[in-house]
C-alpha atoms as a PDB file:
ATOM      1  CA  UNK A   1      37.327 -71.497 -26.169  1.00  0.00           C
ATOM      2  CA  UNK A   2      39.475 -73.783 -28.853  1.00  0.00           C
ATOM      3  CA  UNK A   3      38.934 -74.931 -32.416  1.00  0.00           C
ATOM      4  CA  UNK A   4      40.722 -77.226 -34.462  1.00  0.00           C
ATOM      5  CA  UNK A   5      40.937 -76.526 -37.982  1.00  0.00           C
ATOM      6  CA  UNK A   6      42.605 -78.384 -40.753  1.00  0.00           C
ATOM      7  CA  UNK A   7      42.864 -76.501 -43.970  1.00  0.00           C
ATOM      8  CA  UNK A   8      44.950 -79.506 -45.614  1.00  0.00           C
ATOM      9  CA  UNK A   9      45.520 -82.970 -44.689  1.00  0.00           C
ATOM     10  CA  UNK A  10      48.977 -82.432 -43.688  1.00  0.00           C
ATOM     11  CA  UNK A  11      48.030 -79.057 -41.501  1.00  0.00           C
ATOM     12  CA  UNK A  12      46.609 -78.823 -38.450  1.00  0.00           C
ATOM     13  CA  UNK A  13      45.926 -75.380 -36.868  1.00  0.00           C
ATOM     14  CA  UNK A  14      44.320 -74.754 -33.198  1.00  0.00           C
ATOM     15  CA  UNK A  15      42.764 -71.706 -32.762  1.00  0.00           C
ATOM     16  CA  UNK A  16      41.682 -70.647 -28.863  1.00  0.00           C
ATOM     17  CA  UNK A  17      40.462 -67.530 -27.297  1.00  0.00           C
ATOM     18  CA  UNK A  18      40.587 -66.426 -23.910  1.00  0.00           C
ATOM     19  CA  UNK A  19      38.552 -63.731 -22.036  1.00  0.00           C
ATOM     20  CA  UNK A  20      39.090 -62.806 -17.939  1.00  0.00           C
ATOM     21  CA  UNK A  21      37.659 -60.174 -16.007  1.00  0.00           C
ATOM     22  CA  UNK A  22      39.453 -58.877 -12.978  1.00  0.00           C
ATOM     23  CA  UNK A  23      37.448 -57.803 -10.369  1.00  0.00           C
ATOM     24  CA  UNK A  24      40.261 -55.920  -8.382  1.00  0.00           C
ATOM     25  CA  UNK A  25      40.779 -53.266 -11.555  1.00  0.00           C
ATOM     26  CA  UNK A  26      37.759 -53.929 -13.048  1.00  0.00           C
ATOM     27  CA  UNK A  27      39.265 -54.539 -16.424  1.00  0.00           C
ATOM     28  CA  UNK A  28      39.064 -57.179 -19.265  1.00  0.00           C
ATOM     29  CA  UNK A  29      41.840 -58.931 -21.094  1.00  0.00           C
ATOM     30  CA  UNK A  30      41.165 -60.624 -24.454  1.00  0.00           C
ATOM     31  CA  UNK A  31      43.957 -63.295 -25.909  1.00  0.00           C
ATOM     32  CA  UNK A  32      43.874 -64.886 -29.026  1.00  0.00           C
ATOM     33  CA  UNK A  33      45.950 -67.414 -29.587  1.00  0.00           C
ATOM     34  CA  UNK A  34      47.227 -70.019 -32.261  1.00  0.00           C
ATOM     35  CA  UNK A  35      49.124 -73.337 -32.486  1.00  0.00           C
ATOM     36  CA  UNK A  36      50.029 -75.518 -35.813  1.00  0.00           C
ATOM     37  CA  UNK A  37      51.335 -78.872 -36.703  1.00  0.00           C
ATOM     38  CA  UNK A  38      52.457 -79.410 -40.332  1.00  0.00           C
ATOM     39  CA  UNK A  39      53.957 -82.881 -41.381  1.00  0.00           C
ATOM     40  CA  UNK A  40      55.977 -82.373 -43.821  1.00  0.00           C
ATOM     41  CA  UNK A  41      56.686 -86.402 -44.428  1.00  0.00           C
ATOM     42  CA  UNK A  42      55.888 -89.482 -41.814  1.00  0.00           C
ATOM     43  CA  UNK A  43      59.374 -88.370 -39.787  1.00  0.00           C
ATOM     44  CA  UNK A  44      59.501 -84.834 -40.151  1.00  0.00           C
ATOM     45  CA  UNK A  45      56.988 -81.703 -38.233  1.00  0.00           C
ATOM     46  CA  UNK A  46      57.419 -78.156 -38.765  1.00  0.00           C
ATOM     47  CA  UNK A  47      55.206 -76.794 -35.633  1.00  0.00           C
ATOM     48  CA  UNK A  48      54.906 -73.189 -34.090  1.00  0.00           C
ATOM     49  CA  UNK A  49      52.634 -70.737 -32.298  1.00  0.00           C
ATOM     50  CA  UNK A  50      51.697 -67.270 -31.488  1.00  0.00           C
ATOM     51  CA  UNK A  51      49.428 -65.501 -29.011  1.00  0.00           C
ATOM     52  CA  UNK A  52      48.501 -63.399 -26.001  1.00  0.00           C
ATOM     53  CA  UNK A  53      48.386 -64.327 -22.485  1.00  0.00           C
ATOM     54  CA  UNK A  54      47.742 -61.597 -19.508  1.00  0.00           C
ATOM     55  CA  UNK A  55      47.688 -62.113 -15.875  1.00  0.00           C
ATOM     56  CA  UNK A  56      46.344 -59.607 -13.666  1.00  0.00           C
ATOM     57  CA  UNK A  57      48.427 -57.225 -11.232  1.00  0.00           C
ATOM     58  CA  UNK A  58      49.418 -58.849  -7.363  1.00  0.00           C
ATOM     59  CA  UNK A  59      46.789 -58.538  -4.754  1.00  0.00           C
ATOM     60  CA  UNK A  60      49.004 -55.830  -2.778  1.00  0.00           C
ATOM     61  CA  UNK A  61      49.834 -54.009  -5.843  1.00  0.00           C
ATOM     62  CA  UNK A  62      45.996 -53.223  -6.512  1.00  0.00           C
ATOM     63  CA  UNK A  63      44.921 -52.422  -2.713  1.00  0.00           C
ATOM     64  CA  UNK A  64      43.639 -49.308  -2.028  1.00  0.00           C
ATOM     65  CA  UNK A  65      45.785 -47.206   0.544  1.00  0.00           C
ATOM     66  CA  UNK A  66      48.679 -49.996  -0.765  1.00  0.00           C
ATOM     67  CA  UNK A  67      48.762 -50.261  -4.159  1.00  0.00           C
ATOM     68  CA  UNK A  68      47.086 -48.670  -8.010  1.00  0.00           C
ATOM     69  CA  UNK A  69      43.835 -49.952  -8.352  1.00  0.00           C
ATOM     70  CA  UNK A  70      43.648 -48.019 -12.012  1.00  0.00           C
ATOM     71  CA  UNK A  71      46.824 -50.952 -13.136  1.00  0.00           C
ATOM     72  CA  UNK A  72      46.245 -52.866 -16.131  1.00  0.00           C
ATOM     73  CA  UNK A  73      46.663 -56.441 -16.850  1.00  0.00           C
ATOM     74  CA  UNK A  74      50.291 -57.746 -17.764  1.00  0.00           C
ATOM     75  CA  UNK A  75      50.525 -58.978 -20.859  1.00  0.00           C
ATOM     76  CA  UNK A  76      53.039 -61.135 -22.644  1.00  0.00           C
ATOM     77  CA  UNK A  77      53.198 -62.112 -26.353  1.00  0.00           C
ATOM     78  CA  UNK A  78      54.326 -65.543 -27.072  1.00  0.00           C
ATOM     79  CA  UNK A  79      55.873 -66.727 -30.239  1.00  0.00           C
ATOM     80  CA  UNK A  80      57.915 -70.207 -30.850  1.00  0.00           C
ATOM     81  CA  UNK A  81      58.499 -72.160 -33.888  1.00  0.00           C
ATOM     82  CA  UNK A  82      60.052 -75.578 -33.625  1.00  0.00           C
ATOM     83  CA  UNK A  83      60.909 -78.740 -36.212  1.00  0.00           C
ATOM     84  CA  UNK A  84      60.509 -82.860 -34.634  1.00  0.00           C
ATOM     85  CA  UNK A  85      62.142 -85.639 -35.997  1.00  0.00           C
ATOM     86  CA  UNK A  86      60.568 -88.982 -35.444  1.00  0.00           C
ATOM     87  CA  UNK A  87      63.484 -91.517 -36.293  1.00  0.00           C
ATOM     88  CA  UNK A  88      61.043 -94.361 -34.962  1.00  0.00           C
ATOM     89  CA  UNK A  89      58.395 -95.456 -32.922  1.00  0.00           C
ATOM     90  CA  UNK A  90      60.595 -94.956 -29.862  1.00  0.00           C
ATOM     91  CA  UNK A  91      62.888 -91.749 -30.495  1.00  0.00           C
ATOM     92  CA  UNK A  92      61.816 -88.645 -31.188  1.00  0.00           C
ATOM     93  CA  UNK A  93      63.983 -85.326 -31.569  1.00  0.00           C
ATOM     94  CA  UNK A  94      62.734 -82.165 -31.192  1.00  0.00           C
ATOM     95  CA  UNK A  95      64.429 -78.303 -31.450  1.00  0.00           C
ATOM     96  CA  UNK A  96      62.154 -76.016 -30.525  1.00  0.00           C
ATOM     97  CA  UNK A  97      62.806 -71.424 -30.342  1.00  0.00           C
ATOM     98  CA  UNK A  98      61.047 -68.723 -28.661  1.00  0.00           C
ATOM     99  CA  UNK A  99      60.474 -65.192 -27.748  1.00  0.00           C
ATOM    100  CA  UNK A 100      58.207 -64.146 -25.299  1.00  0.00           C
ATOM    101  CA  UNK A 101      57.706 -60.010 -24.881  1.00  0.00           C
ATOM    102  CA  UNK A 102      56.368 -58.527 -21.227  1.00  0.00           C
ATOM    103  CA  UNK A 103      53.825 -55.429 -21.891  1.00  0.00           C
ATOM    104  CA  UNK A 104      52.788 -53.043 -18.769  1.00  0.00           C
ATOM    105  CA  UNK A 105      54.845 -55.247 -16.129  1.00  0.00           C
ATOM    106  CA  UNK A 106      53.541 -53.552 -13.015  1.00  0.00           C
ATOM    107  CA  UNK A 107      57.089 -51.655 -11.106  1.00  0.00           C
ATOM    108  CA  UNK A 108      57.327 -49.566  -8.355  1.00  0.00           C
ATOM    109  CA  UNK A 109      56.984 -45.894  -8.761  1.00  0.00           C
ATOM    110  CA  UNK A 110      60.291 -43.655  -8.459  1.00  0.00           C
ATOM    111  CA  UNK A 111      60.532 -42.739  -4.727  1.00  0.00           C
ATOM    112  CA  UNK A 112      57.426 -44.982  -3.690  1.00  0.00           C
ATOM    113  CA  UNK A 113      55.413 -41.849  -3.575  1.00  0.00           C
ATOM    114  CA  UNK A 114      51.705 -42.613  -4.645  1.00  0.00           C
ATOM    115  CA  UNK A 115      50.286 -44.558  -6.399  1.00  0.00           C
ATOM    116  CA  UNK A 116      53.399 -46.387  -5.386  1.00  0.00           C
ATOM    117  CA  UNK A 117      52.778 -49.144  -8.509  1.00  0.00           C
ATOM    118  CA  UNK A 118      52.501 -48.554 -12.580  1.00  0.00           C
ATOM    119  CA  UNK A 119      52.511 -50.446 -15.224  1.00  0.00           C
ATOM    120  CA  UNK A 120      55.703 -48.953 -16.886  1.00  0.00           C
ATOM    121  CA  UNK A 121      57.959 -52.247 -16.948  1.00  0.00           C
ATOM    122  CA  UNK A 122      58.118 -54.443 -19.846  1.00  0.00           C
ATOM    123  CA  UNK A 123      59.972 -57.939 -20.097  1.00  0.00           C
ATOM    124  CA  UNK A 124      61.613 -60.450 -22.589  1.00  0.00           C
ATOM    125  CA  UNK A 125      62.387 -64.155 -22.908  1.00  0.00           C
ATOM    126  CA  UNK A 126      63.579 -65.500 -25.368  1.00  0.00           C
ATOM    127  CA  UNK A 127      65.529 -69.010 -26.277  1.00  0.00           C
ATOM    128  CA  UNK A 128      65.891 -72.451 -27.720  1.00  0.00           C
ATOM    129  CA  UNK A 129      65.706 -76.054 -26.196  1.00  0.00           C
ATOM    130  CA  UNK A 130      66.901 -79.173 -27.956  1.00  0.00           C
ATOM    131  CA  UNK A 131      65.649 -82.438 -26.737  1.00  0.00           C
ATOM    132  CA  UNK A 132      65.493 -85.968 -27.579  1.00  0.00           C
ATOM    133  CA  UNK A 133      62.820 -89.019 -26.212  1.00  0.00           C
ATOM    134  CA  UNK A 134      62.802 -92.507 -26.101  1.00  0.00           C
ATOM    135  CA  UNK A 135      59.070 -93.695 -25.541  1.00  0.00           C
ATOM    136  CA  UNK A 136      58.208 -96.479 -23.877  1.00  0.00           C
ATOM    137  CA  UNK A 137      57.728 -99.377 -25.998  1.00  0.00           C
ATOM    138  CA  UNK A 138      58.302-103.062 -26.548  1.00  0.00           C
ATOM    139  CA  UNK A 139      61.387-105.007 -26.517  1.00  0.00           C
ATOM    140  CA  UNK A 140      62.743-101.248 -25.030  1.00  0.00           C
ATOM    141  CA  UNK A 141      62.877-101.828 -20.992  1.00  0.00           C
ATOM    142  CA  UNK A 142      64.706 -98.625 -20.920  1.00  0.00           C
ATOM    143  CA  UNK A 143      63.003 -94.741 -21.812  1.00  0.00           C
ATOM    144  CA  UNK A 144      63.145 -91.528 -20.965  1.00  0.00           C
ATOM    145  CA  UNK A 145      64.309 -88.135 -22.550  1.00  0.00           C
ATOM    146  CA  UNK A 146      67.324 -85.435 -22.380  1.00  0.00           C
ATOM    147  CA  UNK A 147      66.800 -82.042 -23.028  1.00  0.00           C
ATOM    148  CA  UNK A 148      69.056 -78.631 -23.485  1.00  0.00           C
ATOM    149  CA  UNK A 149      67.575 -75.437 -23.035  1.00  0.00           C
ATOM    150  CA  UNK A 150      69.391 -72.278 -23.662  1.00  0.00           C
ATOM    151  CA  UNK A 151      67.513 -68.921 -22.727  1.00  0.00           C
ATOM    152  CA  UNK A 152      67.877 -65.546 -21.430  1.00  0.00           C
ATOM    153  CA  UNK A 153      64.984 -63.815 -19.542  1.00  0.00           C
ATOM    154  CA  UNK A 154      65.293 -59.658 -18.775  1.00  0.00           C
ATOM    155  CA  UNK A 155      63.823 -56.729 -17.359  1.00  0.00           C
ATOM    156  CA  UNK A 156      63.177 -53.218 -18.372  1.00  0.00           C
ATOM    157  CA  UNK A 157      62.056 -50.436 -15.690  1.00  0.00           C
ATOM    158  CA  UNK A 158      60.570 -47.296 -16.202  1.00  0.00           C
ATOM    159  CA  UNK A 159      62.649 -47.163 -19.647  1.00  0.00           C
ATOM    160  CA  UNK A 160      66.032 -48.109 -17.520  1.00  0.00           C
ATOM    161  CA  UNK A 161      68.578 -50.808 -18.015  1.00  0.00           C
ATOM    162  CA  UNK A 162      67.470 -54.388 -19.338  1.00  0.00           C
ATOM    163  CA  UNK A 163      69.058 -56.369 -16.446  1.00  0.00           C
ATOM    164  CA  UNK A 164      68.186 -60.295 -15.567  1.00  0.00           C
ATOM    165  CA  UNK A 165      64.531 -61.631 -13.853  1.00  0.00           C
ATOM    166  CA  UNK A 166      65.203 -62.896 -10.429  1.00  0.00           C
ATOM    167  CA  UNK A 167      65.207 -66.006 -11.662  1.00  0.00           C
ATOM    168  CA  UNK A 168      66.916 -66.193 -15.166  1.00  0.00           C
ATOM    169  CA  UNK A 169      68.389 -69.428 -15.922  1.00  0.00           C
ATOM    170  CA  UNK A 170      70.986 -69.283 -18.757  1.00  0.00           C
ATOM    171  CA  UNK A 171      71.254 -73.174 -19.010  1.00  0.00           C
ATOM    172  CA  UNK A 172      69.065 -75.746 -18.030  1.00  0.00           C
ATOM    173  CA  UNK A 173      70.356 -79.494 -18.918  1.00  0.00           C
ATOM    174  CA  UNK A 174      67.941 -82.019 -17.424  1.00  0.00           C
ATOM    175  CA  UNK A 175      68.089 -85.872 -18.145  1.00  0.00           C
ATOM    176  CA  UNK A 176      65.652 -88.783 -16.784  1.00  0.00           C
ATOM    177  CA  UNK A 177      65.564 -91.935 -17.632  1.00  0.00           C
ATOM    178  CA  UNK A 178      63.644 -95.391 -16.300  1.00  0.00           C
ATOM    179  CA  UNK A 179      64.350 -99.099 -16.290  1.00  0.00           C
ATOM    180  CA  UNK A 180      61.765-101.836 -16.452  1.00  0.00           C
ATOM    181  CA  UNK A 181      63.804-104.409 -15.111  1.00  0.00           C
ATOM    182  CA  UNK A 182      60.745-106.420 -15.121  1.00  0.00           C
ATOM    183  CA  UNK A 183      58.589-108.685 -11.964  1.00  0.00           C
ATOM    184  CA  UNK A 184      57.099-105.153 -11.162  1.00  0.00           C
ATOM    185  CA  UNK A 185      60.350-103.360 -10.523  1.00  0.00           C
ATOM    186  CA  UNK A 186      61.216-100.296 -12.071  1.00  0.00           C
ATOM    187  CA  UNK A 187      64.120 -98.008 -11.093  1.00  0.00           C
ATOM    188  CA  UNK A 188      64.415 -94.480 -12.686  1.00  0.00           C
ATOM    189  CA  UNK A 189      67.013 -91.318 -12.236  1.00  0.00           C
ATOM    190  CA  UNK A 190      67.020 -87.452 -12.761  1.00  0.00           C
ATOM    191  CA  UNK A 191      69.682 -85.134 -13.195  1.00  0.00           C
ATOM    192  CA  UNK A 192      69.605 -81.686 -13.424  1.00  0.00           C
ATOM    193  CA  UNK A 193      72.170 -78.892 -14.234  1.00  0.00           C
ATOM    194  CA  UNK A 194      71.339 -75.470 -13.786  1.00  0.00           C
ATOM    195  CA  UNK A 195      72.790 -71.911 -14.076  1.00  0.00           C
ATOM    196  CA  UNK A 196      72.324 -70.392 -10.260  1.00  0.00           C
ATOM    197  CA  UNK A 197      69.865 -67.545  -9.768  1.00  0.00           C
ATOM    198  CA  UNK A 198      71.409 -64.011 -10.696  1.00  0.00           C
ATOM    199  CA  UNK A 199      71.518 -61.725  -7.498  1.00  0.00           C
ATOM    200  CA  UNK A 200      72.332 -58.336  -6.180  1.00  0.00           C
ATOM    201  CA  UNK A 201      76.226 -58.453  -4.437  1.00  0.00           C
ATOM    202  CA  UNK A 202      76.909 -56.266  -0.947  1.00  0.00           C
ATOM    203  CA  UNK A 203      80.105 -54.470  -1.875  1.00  0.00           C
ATOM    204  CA  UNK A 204      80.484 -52.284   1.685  1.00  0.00           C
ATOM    205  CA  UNK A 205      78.138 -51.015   4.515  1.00  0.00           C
ATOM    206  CA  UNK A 206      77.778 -47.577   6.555  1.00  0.00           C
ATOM    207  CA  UNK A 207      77.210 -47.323   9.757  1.00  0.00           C
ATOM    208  CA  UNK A 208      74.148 -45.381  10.508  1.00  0.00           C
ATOM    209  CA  UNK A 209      74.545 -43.165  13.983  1.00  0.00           C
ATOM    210  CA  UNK A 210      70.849 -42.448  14.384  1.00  0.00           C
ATOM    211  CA  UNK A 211      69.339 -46.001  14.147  1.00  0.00           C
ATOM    212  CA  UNK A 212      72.558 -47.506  15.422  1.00  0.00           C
ATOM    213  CA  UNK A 213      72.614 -50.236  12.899  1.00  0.00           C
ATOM    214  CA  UNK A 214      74.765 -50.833   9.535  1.00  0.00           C
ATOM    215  CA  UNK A 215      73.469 -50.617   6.345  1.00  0.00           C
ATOM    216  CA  UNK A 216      74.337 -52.327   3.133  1.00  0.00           C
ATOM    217  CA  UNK A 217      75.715 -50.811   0.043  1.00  0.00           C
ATOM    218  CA  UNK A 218      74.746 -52.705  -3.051  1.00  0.00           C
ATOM    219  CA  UNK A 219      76.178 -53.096  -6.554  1.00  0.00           C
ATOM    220  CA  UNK A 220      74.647 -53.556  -9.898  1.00  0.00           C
ATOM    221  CA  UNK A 221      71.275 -54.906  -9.688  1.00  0.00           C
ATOM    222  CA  UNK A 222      71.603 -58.649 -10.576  1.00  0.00           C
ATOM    223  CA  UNK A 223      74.881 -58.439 -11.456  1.00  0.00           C
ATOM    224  CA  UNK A 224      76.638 -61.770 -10.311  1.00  0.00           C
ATOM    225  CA  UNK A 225      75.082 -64.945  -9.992  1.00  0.00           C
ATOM    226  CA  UNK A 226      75.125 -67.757  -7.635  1.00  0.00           C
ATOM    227  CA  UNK A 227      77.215 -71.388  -9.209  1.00  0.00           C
ATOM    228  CA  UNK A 228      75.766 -73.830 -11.298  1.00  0.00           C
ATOM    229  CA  UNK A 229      72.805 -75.763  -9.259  1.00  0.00           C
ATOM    230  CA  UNK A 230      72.763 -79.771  -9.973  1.00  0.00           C
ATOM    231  CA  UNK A 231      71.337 -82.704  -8.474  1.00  0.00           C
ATOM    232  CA  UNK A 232      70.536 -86.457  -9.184  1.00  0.00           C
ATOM    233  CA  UNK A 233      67.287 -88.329  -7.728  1.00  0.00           C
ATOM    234  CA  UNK A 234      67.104 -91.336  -7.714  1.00  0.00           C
ATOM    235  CA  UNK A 235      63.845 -93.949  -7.378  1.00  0.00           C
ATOM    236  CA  UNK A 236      63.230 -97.524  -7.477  1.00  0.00           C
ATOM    237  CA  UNK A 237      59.158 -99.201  -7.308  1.00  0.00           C
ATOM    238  CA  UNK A 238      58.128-102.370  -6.679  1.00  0.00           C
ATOM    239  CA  UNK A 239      54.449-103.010  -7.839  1.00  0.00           C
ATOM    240  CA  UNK A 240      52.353-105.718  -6.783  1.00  0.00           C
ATOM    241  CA  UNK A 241      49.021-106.564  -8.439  1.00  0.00           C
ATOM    242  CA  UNK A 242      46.347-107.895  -5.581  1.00  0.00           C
ATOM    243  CA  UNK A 243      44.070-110.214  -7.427  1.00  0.00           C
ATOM    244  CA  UNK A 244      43.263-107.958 -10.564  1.00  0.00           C
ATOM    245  CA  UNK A 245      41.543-105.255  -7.886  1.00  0.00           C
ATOM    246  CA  UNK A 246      44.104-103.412  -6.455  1.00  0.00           C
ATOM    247  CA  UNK A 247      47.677-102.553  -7.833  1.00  0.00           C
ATOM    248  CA  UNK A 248      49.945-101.732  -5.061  1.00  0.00           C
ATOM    249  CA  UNK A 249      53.153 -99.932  -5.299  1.00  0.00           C
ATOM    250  CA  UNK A 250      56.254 -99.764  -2.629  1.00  0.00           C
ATOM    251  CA  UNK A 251      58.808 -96.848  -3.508  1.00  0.00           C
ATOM    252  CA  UNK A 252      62.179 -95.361  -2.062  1.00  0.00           C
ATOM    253  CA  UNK A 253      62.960 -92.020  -3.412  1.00  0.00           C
ATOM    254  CA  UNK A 254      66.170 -90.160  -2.474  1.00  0.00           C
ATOM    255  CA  UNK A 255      66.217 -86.714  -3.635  1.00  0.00           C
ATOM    256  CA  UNK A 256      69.982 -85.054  -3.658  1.00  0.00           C
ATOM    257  CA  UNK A 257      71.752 -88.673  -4.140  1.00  0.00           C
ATOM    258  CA  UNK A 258      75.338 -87.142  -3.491  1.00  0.00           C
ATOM    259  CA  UNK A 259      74.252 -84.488  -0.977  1.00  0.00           C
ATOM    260  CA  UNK A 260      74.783 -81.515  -3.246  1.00  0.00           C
ATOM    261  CA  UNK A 261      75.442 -78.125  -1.130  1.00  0.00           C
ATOM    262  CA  UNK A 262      73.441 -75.933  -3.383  1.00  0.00           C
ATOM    263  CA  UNK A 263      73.709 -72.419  -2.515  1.00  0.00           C
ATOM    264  CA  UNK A 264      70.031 -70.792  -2.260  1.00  0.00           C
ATOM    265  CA  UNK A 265      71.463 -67.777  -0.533  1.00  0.00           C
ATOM    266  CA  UNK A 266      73.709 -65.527   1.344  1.00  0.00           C
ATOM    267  CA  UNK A 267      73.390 -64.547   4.902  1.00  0.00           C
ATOM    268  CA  UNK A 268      75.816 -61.484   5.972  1.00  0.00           C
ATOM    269  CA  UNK A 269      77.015 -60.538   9.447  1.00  0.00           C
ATOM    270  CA  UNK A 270      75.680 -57.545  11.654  1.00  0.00           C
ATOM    271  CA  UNK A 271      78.721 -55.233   9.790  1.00  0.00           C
ATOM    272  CA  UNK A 272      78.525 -57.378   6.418  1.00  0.00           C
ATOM    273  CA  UNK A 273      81.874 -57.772   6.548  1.00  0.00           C
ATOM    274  CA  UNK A 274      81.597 -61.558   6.613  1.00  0.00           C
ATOM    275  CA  UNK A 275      79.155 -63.679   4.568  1.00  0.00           C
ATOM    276  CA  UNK A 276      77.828 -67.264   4.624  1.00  0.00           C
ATOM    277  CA  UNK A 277      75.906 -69.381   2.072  1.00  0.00           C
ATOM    278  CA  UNK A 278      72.732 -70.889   2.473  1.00  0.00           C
ATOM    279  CA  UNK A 279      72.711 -74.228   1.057  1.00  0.00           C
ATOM    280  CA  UNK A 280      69.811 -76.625  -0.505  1.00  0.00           C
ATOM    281  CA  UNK A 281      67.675 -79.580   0.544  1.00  0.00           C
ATOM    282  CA  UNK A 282      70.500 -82.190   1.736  1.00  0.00           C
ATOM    283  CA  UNK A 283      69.887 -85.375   0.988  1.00  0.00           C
ATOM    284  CA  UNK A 284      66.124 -87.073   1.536  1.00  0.00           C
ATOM    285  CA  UNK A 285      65.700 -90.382   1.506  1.00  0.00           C
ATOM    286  CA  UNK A 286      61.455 -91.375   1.581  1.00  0.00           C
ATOM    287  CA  UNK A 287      59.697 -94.609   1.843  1.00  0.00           C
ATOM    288  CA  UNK A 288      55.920 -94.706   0.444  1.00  0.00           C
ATOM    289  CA  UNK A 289      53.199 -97.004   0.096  1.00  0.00           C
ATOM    290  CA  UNK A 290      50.853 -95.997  -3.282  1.00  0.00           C
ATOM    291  CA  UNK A 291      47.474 -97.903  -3.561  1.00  0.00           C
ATOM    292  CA  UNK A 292      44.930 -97.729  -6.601  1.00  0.00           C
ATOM    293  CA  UNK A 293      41.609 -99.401  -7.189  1.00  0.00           C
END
């Protein structure tokens, strides 16, 4: 449930509360939460939050025989505080900072002896993003926003190492923008630029007599990274308005313009003694037909 309060004119504070019951370890979570909005002047917003969120445990980490059905919920505290600039109707800038902390992130017990899952992990996020928009609005056929995101997401096991989530993403830079040229055309563009995935390296392999196979020998968990991922779309729409009861748009979207070889991956030899990356989507052209009453 959600409440909107406003103690002064200038103030606005949303208060919500959230309560789930999870049937697989028959457990509650409770969140509270909180959001404001103070305007400071007509151009300038001081604005912020802070609350709980939970999630409950995957399905194979609760089954019996597989998993801990005694786990708790994962819970994460959110906090961010951010300032906008409105310069006009049409731009807006906004700077936004956060820190998110990971309680009872559910990790694998030490040997994968029974219950073979606990909640002993714990997690943190925590960043800034920087962005600026140009709304759509008249005599401006052109709009669209920018935005910089710096951030750093980690891990802690069992009271180990902090090392990087699968998926931390150090920089982010991400523009889009759109063109009415007018007649029902519009053409638009996205480009994004984005650290590559952290990942485990293979630094050797043994051979293993019994199974008659090799095995790898890894490094630090996380340790390296894959290169900087970026790509540009590109879309242009023509829309056609069918007697004032049906508008009727005709699109071509290509996604990778330049044909990008993203690495996603590595693939390693029988030995691992030679390696091979994995690339992205190439590029994909696509030709639609939207219709709406």
């Amino acid at each position: 449930m959600e409440s909107t309060l406003q103690p002064f004119e200038p103030l606005t504070v949303v208060l919500g509360l959230r309560l789930d019951y999870y049937r697989d370890i028959s457990d509650w979570s409770f969140d509270p939460r909180m959001t404001f909005r103070l305007a400071v002047d007509p151009q300038w917003t001081i604005k912020g939050g802070v609350g709980l969120f939970s999630q409950p445990p995957e399905f194979q980490e609760t089954a019996p025989g597989l998993g801990n059905p005694d786990l708790d919920p994962i819970t994460s505290l959110h906090n961010s505080l951010g300032v906008e600039f409105r310069y006009d109707q049409t731009w807006r800038f906004e700077l936004d900072t956060y820190y998110k902390h990971i309680f009872d992130r559910v990790v694998g017990t030490e040997g994968g002896l029974p219950p073979f899952f606990s909640n002993e992990g714990v997690g943190r996020i925590y960043g800034a993003e920087l962005g600026v928009r140009a709304d759509p609005t008249p005599g401006y056929p052109i709009y669209g926003f920018a935005s910089y995101t710096l951030s750093r997401s980690e891990r802690q096991d069992r009271g180990g190492d902090w090392r990087p989530f699968d998926f931390d993403q150090t920089h982010i830079f991400t523009i889009a923008l759109v063109w009415r040229i007018g007649d029902g055309w519009e053409a638009g563009g996205t480009f994004r630029l984005v650290s590559g995935n952290p990942f485990t390296p293979v630094t050797g392999s043994i051979y293993d007599v019994a199974a008659d196979t090799y095995r790898p020998l890894y490094g630090a968990v996380n340790s390296e990274r894959n290169p900087f991922f970026h790509r540009l779309d590109l879309r242009i729409e023509k829309v056609f308005n069918i007697e004032n009861v049906m508008r009727l748009a005709i699109y071509l979207d290509v996604q990778n313009v330049y044909n990008q070889q993203n690495r996603e991956a590595t693939t390693y030899s029988f030995d691992y003694t030679r390696s091979a990356e994995i690339p992205g989507l190439p590029i994909l052209p696509s030709l639609g037909i939207r219709g709406e009453l």
